[in-house]
C-alpha atoms as a PDB file:
ATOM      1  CA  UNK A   1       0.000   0.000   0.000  1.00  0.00           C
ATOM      2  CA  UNK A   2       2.644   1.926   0.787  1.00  0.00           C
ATOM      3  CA  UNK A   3       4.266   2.779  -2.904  1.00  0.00           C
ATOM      4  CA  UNK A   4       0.588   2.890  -4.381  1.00  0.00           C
ATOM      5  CA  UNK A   5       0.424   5.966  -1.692  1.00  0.00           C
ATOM      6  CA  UNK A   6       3.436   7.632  -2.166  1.00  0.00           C
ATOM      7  CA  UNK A   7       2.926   7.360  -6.183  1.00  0.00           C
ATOM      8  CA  UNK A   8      -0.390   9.067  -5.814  1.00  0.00           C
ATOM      9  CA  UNK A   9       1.235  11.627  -3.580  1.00  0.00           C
ATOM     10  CA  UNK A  10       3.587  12.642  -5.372  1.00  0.00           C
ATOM     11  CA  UNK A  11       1.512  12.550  -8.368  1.00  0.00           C
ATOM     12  CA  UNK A  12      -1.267  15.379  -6.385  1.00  0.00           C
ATOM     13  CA  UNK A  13       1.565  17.340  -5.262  1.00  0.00           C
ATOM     14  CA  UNK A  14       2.657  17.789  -9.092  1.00  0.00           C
ATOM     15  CA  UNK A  15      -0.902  19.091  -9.513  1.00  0.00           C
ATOM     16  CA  UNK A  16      -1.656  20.900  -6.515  1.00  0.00           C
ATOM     17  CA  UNK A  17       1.361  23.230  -5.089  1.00  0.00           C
ATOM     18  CA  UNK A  18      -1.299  24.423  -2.136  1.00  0.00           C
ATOM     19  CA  UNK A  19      -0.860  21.135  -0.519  1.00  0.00           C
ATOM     20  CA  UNK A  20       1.781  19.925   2.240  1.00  0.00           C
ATOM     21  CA  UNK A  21       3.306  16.275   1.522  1.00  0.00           C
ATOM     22  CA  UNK A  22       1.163  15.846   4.768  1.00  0.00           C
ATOM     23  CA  UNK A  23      -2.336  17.212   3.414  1.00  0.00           C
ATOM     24  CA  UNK A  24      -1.444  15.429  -0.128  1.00  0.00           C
ATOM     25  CA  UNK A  25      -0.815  11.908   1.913  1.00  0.00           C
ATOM     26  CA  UNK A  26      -4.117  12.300   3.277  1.00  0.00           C
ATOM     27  CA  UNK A  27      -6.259  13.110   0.608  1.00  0.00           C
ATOM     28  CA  UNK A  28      -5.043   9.796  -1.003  1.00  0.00           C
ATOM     29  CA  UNK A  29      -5.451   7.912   2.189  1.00  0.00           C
ATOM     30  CA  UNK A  30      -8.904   9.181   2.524  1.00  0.00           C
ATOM     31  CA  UNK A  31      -9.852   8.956  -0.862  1.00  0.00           C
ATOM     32  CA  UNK A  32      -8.715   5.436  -1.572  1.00  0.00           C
ATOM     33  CA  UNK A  33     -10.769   4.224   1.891  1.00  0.00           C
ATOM     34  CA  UNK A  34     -13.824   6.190   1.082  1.00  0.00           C
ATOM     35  CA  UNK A  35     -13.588   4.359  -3.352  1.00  0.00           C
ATOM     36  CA  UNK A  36     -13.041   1.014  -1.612  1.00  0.00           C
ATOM     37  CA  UNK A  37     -16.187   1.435   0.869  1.00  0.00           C
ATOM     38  CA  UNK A  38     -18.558   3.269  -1.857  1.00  0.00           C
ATOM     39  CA  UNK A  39     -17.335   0.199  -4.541  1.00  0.00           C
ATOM     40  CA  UNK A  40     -17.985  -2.097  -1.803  1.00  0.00           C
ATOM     41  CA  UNK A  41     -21.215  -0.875  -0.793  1.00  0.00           C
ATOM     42  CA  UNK A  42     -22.520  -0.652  -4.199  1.00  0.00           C
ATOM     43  CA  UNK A  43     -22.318  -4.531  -4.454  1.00  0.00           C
ATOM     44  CA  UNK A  44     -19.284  -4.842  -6.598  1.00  0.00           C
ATOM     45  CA  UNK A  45     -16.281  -7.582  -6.553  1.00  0.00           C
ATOM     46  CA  UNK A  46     -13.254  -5.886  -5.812  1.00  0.00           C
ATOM     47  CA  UNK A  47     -10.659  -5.702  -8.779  1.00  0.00           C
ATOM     48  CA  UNK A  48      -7.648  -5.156  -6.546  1.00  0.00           C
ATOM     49  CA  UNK A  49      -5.611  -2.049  -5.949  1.00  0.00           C
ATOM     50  CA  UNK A  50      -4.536  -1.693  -9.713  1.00  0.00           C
ATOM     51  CA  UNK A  51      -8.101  -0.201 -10.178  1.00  0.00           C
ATOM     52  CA  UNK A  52      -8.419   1.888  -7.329  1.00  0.00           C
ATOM     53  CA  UNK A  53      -4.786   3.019  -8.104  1.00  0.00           C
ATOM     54  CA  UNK A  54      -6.110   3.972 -11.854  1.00  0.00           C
ATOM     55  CA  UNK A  55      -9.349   5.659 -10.504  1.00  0.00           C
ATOM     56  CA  UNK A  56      -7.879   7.736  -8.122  1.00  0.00           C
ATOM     57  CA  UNK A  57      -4.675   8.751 -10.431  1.00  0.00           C
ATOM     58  CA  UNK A  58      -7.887   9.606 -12.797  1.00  0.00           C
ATOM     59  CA  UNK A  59      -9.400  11.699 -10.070  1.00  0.00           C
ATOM     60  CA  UNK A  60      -6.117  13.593  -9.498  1.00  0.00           C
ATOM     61  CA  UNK A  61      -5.394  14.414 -12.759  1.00  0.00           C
ATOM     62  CA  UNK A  62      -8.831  15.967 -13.365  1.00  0.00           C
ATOM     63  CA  UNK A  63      -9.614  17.414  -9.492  1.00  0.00           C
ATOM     64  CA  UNK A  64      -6.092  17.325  -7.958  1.00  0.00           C
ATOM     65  CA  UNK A  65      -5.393  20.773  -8.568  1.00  0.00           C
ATOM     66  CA  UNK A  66      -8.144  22.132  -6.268  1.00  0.00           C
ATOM     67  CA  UNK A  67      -8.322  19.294  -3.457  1.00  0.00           C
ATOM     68  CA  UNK A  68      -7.167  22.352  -1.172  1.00  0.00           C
ATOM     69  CA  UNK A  69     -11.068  23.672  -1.964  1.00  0.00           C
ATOM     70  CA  UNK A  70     -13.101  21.381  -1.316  1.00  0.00           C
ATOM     71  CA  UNK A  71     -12.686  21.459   2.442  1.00  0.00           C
ATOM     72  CA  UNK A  72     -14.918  24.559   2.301  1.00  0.00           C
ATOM     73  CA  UNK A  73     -17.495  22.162   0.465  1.00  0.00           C
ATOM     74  CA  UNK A  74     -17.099  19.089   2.570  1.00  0.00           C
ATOM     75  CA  UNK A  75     -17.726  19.058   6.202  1.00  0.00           C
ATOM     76  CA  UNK A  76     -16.708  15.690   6.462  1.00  0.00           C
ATOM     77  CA  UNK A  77     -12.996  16.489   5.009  1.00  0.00           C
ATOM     78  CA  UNK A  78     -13.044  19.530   6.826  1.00  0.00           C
ATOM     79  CA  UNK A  79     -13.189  17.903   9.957  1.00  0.00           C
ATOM     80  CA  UNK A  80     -10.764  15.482   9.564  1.00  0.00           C
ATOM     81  CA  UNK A  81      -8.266  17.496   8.208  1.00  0.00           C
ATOM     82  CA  UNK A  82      -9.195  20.151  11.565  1.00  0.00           C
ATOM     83  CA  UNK A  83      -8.684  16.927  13.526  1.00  0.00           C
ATOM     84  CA  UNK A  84      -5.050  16.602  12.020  1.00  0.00           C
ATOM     85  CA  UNK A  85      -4.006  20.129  12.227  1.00  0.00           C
ATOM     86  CA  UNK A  86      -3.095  20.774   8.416  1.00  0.00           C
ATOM     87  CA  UNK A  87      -5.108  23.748   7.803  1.00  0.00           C
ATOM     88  CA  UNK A  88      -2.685  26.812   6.837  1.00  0.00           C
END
């Protein structure tokens, strides 16, 4: 887990130069938990972490650049990321 992580984290941090190597590590943690639970939930057989690697290296390329924004959309984020201390 731990290479698919630091791929994706340096991959955001190429993309987004608002984010710390901390907030970036995070974002990928969190989003990689809450794909696996929603693609569990929804009923599906898991296709390993070559998928969720591709879907989330999808969702960077086309949202990494304003991850740092959407904790003023989503309480959920916002708190966790309050809970950690990030916040500039």
């Amino acid at each position: 887990m731990h290479d698919y992580f630091e791929k994706l984290t340096t991959r955001l941090l190429e993309k987004n130069d608002h984010l710390s190597y901390s907030e970036a590590r995070t974002w990928i943690e969190l989003l990689w938990e809450d794909f696996e639970a929603t693609y569990a939930k929804s009923g599906q057989s898991y296709k390993g972490k070559e998928m969720t690697e591709k879907v989330l290296n999808e969702w960077v390329d086309n949202h990494g650049y304003r991850l740092h924004e959407i904790l003023l959309e989503k309480p959920k984020y916002r708190e966790w990321f309050d809970k950690k201390k990030f916040l500039h």
